[in-house]
PDB file of N, CA and C in Angstrom:
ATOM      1  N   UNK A   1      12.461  -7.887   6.397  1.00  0.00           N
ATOM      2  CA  UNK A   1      13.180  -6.942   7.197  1.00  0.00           C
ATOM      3  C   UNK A   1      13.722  -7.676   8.409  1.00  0.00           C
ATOM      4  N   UNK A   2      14.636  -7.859   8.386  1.00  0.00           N
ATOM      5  CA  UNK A   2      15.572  -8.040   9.410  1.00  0.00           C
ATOM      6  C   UNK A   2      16.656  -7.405  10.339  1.00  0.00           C
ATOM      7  N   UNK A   3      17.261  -7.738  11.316  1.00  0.00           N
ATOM      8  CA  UNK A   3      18.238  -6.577  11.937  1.00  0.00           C
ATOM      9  C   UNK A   3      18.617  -7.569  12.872  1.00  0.00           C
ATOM     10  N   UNK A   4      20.741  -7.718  12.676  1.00  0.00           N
ATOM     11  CA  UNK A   4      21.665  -8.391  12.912  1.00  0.00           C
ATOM     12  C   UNK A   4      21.474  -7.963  14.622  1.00  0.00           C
ATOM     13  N   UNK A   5      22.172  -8.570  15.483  1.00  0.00           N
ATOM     14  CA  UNK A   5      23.039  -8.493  16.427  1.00  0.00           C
ATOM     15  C   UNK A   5      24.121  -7.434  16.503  1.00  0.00           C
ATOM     16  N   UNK A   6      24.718  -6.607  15.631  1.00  0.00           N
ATOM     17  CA  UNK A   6      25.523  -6.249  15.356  1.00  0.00           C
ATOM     18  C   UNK A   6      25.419  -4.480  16.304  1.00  0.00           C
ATOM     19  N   UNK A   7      26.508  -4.013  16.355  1.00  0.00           N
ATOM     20  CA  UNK A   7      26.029  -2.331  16.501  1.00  0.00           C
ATOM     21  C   UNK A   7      24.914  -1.648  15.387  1.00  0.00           C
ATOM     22  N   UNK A   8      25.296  -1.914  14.262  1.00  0.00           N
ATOM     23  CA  UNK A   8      24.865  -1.501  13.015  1.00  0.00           C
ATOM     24  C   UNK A   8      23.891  -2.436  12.040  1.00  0.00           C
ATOM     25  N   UNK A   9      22.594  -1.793  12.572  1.00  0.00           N
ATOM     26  CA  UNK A   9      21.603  -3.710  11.963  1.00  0.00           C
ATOM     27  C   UNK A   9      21.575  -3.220  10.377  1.00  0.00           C
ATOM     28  N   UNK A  10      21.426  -4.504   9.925  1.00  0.00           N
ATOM     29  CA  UNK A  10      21.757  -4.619   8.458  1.00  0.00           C
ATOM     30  C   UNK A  10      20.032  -4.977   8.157  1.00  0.00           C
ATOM     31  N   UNK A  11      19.155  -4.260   6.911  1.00  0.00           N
ATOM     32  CA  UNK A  11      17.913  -4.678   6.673  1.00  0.00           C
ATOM     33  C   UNK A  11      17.561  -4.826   5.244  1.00  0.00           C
ATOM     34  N   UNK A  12      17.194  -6.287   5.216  1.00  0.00           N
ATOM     35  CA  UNK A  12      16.972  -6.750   3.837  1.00  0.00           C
ATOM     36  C   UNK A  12      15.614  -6.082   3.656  1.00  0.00           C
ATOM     37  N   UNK A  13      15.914  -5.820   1.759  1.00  0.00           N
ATOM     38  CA  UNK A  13      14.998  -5.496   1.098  1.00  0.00           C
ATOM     39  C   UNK A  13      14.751  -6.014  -0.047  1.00  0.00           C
ATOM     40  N   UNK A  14      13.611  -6.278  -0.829  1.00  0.00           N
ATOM     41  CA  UNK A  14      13.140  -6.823  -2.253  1.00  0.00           C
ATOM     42  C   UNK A  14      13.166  -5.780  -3.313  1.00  0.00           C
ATOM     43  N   UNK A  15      13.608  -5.949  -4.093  1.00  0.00           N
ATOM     44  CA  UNK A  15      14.156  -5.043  -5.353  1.00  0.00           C
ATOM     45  C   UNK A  15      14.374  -5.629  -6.792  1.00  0.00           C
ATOM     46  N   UNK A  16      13.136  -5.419  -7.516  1.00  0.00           N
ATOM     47  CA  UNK A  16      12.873  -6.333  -8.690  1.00  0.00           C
ATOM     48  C   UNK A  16      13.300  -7.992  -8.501  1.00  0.00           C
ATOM     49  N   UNK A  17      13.103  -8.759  -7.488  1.00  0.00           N
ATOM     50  CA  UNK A  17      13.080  -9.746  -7.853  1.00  0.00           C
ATOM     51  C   UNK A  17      14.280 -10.238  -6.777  1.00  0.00           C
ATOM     52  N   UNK A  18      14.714  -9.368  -6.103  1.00  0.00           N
ATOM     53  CA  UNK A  18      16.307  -9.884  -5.853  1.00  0.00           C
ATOM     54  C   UNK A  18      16.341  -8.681  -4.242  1.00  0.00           C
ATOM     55  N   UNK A  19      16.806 -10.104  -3.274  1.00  0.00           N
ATOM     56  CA  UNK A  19      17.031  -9.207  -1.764  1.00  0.00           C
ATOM     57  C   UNK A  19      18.107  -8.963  -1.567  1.00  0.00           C
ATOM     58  N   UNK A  20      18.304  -7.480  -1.205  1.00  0.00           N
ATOM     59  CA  UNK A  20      19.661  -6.968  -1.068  1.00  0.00           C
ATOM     60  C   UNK A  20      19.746  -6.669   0.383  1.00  0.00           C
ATOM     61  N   UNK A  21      20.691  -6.364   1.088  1.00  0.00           N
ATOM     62  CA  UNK A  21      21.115  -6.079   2.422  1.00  0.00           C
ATOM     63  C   UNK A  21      21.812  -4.624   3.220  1.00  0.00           C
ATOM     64  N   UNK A  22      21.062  -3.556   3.405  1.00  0.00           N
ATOM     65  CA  UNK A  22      22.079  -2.815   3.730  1.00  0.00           C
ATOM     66  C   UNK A  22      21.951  -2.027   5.351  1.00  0.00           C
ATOM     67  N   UNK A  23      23.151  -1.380   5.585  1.00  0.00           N
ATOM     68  CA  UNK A  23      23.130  -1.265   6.509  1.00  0.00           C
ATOM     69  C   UNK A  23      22.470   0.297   6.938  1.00  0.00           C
ATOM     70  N   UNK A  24      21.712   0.749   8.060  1.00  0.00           N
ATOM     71  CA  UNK A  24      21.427   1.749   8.318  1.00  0.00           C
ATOM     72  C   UNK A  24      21.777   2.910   8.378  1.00  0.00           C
ATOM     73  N   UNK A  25      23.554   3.085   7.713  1.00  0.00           N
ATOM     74  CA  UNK A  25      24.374   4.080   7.710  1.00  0.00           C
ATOM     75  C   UNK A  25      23.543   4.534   6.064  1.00  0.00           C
ATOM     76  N   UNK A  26      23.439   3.551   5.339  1.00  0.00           N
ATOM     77  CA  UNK A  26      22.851   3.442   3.705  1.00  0.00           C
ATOM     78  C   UNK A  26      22.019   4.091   3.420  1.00  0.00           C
ATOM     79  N   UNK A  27      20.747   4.113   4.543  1.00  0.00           N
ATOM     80  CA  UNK A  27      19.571   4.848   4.270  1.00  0.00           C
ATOM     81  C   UNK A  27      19.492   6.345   4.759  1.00  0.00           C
ATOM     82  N   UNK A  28      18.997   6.662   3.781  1.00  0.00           N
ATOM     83  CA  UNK A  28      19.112   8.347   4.067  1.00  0.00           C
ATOM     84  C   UNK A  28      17.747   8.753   4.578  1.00  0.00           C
ATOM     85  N   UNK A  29      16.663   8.449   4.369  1.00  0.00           N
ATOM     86  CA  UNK A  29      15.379   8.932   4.637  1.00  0.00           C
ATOM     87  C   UNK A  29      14.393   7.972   4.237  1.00  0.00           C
ATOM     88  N   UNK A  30      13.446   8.020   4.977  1.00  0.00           N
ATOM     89  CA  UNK A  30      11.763   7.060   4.340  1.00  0.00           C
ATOM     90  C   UNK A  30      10.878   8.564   4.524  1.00  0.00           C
ATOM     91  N   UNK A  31       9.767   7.633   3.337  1.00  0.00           N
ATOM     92  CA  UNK A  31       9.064   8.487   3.563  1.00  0.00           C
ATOM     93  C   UNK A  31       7.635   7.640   3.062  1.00  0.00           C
ATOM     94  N   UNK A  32       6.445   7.990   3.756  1.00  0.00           N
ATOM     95  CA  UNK A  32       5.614   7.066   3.505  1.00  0.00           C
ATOM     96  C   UNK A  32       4.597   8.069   2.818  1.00  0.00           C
ATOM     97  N   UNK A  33       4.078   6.896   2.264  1.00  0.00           N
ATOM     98  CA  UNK A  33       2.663   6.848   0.665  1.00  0.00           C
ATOM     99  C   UNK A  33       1.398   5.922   1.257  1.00  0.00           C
ATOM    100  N   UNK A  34       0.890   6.458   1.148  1.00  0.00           N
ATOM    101  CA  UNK A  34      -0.623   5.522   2.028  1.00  0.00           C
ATOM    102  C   UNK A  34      -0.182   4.170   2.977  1.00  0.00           C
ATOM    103  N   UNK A  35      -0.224   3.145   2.640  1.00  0.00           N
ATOM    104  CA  UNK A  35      -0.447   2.085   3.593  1.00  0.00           C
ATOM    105  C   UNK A  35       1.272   1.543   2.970  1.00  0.00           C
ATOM    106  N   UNK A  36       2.541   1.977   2.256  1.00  0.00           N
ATOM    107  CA  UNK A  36       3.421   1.832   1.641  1.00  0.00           C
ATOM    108  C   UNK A  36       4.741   2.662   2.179  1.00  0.00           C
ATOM    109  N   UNK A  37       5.989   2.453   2.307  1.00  0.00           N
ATOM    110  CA  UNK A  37       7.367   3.146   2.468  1.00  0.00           C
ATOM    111  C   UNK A  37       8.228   3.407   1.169  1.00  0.00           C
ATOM    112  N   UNK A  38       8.288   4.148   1.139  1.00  0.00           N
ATOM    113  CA  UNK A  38       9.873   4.681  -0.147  1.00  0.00           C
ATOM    114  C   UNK A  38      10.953   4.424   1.097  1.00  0.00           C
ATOM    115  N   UNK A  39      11.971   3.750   0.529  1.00  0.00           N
ATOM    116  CA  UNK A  39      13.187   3.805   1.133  1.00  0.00           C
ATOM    117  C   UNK A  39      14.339   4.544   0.592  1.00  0.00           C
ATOM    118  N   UNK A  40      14.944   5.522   0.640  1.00  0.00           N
ATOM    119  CA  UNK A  40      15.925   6.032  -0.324  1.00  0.00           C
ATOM    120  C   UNK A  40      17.462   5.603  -0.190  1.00  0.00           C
ATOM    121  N   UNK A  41      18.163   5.320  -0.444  1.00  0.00           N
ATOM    122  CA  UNK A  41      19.441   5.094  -0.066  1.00  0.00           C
ATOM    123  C   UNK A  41      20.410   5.935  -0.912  1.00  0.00           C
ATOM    124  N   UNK A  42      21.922   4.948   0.082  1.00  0.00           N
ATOM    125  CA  UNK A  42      23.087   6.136  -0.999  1.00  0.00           C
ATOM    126  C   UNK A  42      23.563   4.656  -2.151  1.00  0.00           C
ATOM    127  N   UNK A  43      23.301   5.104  -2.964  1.00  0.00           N
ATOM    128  CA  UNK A  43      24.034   4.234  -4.255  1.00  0.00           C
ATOM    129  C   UNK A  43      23.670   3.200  -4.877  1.00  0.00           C
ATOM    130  N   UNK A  44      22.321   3.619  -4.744  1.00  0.00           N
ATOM    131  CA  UNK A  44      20.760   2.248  -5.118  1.00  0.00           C
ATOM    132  C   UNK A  44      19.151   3.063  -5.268  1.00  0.00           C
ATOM    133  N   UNK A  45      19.098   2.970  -6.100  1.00  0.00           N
ATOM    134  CA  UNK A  45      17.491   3.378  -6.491  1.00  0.00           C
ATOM    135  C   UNK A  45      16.174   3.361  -5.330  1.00  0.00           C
ATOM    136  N   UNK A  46      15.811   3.963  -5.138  1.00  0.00           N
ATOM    137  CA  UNK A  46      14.491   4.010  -3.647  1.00  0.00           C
ATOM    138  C   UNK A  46      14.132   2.813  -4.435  1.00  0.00           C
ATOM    139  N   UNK A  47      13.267   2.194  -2.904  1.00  0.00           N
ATOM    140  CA  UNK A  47      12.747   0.737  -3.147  1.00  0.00           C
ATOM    141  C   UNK A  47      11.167   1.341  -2.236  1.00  0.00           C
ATOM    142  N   UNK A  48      10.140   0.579  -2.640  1.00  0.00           N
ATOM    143  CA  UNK A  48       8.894   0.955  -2.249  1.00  0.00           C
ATOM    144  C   UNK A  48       8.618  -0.443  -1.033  1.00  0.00           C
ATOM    145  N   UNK A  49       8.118  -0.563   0.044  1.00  0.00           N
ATOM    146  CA  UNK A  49       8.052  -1.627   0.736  1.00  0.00           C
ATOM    147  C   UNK A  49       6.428  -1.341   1.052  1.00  0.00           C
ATOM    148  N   UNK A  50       5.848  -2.678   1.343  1.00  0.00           N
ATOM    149  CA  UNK A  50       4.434  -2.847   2.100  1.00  0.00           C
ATOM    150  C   UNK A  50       4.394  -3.026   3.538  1.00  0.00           C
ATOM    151  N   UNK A  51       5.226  -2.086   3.468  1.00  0.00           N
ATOM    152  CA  UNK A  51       5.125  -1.613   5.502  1.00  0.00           C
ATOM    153  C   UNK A  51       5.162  -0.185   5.829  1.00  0.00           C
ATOM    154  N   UNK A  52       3.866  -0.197   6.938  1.00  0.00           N
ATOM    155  CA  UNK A  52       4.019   1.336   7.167  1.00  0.00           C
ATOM    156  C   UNK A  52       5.012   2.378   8.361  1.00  0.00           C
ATOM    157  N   UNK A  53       5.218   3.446   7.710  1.00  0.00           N
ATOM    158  CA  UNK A  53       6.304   3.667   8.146  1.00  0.00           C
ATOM    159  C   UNK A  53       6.196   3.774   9.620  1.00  0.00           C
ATOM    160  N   UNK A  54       5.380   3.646  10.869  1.00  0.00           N
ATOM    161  CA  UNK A  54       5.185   3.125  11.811  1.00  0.00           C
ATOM    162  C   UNK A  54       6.238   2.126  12.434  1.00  0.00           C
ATOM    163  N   UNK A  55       6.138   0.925  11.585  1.00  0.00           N
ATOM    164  CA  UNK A  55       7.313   0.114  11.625  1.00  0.00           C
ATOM    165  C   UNK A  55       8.415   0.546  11.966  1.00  0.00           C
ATOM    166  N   UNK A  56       8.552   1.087  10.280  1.00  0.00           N
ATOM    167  CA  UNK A  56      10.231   1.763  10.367  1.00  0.00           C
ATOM    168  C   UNK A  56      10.323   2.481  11.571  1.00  0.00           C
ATOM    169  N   UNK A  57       9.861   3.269  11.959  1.00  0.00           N
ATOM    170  CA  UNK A  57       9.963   4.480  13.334  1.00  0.00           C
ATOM    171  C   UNK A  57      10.848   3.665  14.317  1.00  0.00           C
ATOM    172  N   UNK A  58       9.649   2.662  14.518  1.00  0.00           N
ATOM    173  CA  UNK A  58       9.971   1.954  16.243  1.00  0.00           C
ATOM    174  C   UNK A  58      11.257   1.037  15.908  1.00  0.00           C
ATOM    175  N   UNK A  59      11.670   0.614  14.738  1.00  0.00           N
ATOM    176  CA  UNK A  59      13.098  -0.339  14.726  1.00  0.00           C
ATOM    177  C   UNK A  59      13.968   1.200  14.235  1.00  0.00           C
ATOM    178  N   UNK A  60      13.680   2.156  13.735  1.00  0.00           N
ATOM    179  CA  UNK A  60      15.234   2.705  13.493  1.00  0.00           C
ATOM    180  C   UNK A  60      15.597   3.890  14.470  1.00  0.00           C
ATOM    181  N   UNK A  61      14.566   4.485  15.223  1.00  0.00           N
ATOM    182  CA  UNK A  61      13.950   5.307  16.212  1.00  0.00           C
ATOM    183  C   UNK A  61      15.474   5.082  17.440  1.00  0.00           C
ATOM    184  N   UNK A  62      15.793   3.792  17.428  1.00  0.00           N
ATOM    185  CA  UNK A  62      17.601   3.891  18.397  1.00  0.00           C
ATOM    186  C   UNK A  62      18.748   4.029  17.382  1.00  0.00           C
ATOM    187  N   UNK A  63      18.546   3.878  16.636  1.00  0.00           N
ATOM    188  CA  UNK A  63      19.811   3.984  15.084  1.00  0.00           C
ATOM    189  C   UNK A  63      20.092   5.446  14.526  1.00  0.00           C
ATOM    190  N   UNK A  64      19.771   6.366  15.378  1.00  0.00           N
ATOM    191  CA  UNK A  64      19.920   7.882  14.731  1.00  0.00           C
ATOM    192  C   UNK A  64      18.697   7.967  13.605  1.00  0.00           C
ATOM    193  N   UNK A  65      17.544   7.630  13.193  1.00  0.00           N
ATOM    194  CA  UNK A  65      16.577   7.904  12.655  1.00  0.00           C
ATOM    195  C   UNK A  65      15.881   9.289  13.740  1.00  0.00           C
ATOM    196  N   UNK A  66      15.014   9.350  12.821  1.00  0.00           N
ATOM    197  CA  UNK A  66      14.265  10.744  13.239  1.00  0.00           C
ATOM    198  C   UNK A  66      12.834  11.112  12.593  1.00  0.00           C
ATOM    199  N   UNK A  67      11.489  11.102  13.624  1.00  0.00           N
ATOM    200  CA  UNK A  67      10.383  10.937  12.714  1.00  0.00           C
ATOM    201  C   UNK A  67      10.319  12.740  12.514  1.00  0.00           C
ATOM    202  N   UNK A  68      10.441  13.175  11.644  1.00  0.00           N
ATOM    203  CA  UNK A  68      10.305  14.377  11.619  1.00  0.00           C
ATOM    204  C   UNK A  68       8.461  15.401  11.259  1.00  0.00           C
ATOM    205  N   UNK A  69       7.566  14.397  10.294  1.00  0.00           N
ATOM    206  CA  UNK A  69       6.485  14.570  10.462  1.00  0.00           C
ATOM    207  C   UNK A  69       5.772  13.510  10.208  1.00  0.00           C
ATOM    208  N   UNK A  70       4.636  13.060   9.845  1.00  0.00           N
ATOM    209  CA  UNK A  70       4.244  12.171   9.627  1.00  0.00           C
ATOM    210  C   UNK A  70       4.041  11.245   8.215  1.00  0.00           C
ATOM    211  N   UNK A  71       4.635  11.670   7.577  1.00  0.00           N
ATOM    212  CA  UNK A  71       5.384  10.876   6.403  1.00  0.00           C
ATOM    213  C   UNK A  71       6.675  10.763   6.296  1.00  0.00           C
ATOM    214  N   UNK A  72       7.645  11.216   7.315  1.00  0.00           N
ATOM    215  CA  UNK A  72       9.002  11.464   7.160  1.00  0.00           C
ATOM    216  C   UNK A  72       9.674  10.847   8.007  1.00  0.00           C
ATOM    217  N   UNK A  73      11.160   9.901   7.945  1.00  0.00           N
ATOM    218  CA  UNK A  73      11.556   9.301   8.622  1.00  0.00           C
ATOM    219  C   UNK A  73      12.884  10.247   8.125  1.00  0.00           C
ATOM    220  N   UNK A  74      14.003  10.981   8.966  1.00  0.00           N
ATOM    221  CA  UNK A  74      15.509  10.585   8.286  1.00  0.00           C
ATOM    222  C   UNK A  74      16.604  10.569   9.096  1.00  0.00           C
ATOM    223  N   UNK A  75      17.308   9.578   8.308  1.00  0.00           N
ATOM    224  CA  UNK A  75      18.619   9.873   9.097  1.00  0.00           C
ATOM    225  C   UNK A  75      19.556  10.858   9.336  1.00  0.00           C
ATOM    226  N   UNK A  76      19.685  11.088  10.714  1.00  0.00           N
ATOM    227  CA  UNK A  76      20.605  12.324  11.108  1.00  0.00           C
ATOM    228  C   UNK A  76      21.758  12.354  10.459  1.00  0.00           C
ATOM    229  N   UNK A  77      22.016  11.063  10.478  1.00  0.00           N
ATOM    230  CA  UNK A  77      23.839  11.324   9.878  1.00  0.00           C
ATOM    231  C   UNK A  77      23.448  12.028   8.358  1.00  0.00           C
ATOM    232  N   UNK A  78      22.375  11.978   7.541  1.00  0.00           N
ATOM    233  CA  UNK A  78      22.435  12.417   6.001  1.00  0.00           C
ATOM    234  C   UNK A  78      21.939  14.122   6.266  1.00  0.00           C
ATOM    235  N   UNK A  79      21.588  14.638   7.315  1.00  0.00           N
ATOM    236  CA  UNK A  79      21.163  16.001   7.326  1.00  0.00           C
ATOM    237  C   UNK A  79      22.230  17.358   6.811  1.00  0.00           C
ATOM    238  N   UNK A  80      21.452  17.845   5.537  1.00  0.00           N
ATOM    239  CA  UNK A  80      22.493  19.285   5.722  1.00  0.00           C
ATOM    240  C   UNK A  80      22.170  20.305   6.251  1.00  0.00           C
ATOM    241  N   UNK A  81      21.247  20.616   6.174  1.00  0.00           N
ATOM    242  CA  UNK A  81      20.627  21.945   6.676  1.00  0.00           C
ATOM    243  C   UNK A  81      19.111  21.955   6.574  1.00  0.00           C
ATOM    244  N   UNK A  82      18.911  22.699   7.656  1.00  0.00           N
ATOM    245  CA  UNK A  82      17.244  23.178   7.839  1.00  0.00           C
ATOM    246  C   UNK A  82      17.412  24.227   6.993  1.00  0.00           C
ATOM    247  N   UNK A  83      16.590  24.566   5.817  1.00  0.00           N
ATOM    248  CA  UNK A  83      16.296  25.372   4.995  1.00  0.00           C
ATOM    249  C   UNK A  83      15.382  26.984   5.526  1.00  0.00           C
ATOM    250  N   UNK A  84      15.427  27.787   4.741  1.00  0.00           N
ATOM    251  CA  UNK A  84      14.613  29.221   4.945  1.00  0.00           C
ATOM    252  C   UNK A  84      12.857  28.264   5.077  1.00  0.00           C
ATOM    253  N   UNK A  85      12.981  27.953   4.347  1.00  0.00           N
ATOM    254  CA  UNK A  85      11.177  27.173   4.633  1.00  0.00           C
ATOM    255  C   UNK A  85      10.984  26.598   5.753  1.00  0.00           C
ATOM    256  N   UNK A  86      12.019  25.953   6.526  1.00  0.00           N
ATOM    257  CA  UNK A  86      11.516  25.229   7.245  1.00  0.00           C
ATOM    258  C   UNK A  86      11.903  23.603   7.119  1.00  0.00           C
ATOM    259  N   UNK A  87      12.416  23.028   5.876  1.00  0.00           N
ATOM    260  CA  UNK A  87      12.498  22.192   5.422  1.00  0.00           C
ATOM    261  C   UNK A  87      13.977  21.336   5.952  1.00  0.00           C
ATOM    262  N   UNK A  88      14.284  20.278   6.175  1.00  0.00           N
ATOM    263  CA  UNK A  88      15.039  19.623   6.305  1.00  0.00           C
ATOM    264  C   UNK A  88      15.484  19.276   4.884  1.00  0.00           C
ATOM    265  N   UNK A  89      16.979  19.327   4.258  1.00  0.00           N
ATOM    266  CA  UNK A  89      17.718  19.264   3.203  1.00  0.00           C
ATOM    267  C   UNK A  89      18.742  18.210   3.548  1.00  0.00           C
ATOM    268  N   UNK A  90      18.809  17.154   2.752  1.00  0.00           N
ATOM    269  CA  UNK A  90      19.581  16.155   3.131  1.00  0.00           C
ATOM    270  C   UNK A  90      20.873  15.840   2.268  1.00  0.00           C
ATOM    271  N   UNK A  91      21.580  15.397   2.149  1.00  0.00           N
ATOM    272  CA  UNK A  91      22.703  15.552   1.822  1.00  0.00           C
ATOM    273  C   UNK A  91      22.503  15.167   0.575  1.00  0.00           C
ATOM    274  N   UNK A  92      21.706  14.661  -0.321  1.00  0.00           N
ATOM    275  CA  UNK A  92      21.532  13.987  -1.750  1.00  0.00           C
ATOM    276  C   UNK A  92      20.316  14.793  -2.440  1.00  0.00           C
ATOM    277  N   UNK A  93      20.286  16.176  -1.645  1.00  0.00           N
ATOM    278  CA  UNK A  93      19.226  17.139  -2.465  1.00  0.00           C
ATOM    279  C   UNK A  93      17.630  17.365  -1.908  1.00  0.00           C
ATOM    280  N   UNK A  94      17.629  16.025  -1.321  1.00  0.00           N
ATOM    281  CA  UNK A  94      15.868  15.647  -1.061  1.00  0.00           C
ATOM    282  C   UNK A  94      16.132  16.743   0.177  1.00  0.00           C
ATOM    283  N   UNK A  95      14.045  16.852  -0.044  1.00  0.00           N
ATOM    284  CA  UNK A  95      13.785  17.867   1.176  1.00  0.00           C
ATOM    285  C   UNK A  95      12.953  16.166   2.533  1.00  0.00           C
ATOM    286  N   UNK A  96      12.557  17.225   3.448  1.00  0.00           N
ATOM    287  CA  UNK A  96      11.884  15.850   4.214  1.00  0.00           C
ATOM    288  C   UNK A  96      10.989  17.280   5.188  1.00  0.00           C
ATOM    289  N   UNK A  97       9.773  17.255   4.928  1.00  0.00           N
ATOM    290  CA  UNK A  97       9.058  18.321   5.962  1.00  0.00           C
ATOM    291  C   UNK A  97       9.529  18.617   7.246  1.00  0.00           C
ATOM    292  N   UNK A  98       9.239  18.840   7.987  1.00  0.00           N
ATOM    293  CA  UNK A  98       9.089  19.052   9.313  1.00  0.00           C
ATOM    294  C   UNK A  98       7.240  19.684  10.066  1.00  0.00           C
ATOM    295  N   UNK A  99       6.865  19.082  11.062  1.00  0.00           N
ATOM    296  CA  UNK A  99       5.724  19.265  11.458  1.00  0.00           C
ATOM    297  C   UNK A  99       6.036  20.033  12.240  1.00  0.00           C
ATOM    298  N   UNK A 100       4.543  21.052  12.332  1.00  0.00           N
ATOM    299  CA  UNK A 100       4.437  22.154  13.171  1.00  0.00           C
ATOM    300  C   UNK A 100       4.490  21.403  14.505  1.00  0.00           C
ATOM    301  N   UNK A 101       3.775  19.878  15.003  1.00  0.00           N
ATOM    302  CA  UNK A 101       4.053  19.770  16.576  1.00  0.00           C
ATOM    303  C   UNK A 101       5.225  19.243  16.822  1.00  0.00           C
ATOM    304  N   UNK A 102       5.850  18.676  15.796  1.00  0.00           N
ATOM    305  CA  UNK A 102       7.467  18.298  16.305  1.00  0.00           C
ATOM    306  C   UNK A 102       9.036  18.869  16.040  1.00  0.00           C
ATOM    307  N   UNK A 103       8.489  20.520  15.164  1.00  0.00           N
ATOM    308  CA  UNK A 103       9.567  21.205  15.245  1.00  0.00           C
ATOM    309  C   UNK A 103      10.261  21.447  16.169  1.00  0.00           C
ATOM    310  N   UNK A 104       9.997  21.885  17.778  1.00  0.00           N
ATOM    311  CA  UNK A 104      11.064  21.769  18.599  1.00  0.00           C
ATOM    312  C   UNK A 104      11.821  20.939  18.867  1.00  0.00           C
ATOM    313  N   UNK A 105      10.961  19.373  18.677  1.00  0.00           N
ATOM    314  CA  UNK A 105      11.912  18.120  19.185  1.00  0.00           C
ATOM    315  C   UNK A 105      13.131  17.934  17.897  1.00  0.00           C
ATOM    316  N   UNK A 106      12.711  18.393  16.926  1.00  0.00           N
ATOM    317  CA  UNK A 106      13.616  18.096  15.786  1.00  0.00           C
ATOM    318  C   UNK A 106      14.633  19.469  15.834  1.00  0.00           C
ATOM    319  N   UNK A 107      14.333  20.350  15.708  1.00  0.00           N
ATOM    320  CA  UNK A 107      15.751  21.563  16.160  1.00  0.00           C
ATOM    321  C   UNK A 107      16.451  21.183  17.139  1.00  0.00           C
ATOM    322  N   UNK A 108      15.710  20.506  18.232  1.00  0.00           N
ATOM    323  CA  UNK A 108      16.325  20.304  19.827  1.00  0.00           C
ATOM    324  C   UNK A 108      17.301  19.158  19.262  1.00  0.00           C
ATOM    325  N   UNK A 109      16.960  18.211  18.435  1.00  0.00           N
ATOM    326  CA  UNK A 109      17.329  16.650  18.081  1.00  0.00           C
ATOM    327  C   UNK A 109      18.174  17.312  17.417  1.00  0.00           C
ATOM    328  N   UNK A 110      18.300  17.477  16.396  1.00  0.00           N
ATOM    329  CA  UNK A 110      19.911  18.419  15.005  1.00  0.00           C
ATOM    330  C   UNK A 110      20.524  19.298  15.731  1.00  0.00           C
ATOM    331  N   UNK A 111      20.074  20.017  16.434  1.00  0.00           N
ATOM    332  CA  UNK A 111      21.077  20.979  17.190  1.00  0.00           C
ATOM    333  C   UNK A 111      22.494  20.404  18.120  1.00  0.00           C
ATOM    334  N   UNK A 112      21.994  18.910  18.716  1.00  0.00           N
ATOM    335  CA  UNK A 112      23.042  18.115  19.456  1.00  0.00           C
ATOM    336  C   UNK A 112      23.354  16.847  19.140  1.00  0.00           C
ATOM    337  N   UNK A 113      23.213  16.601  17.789  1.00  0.00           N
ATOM    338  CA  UNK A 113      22.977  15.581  16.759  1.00  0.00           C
ATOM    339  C   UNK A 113      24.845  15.756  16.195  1.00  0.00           C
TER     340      UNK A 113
END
């Protein structure tokens, strides 16, 4: 995992065998699995990483990321709608929870997002 100089950091990932590069506009959401990350993107298969999503938080946390509960990372730019449940709906179908202590910061966060 890396991240350019650039406005827009670019972060390599391992994917059967082979590191690909994309940029943070790409990723739509993480979401973490025990001590492990799912990465989902637009136009590439989720990739599983051995970092916890902790990590991810504190590097994408200035990039329009958003920890929404504690398995959930997503990007604002992929948000469609907060659902009747409660649920964050992202533009490629997936849901992403929302926690009871950080629902205000996250309505407050999408509302001027």
């Amino acid at each position: 995992m890396k991240a350019t100089s650039t406005n827009v950091p670019r972060l390599n990932f391992l994917s059967r065998g082979k590191t690909f590069r994309v940029g943070t506009e790409e990723i739509i959401r993480l979401e973490a699995s025990s001590n492990y990350t799912w990465v989902y993107f637009i136009g590439h298969p989720p990739v599983m990483t051995a970092k916890v999503l902790r990590i991810y938080d504190k590097l994408l946390s200035t990039h329009g990321f958003l920890r929404t509960h504690r398995s959930h990372l997503v990007n604002l730019q992929h948000i469609d709608c907060v659902d009747e449940t409660g649920a964050i709906r992202m533009l490629d179908a997936s849901h992403a929870e929302i926690s009871r202590r950080k629902k205000s910061e996250v309505y407050r966060t999408i509302k001027y997002a």
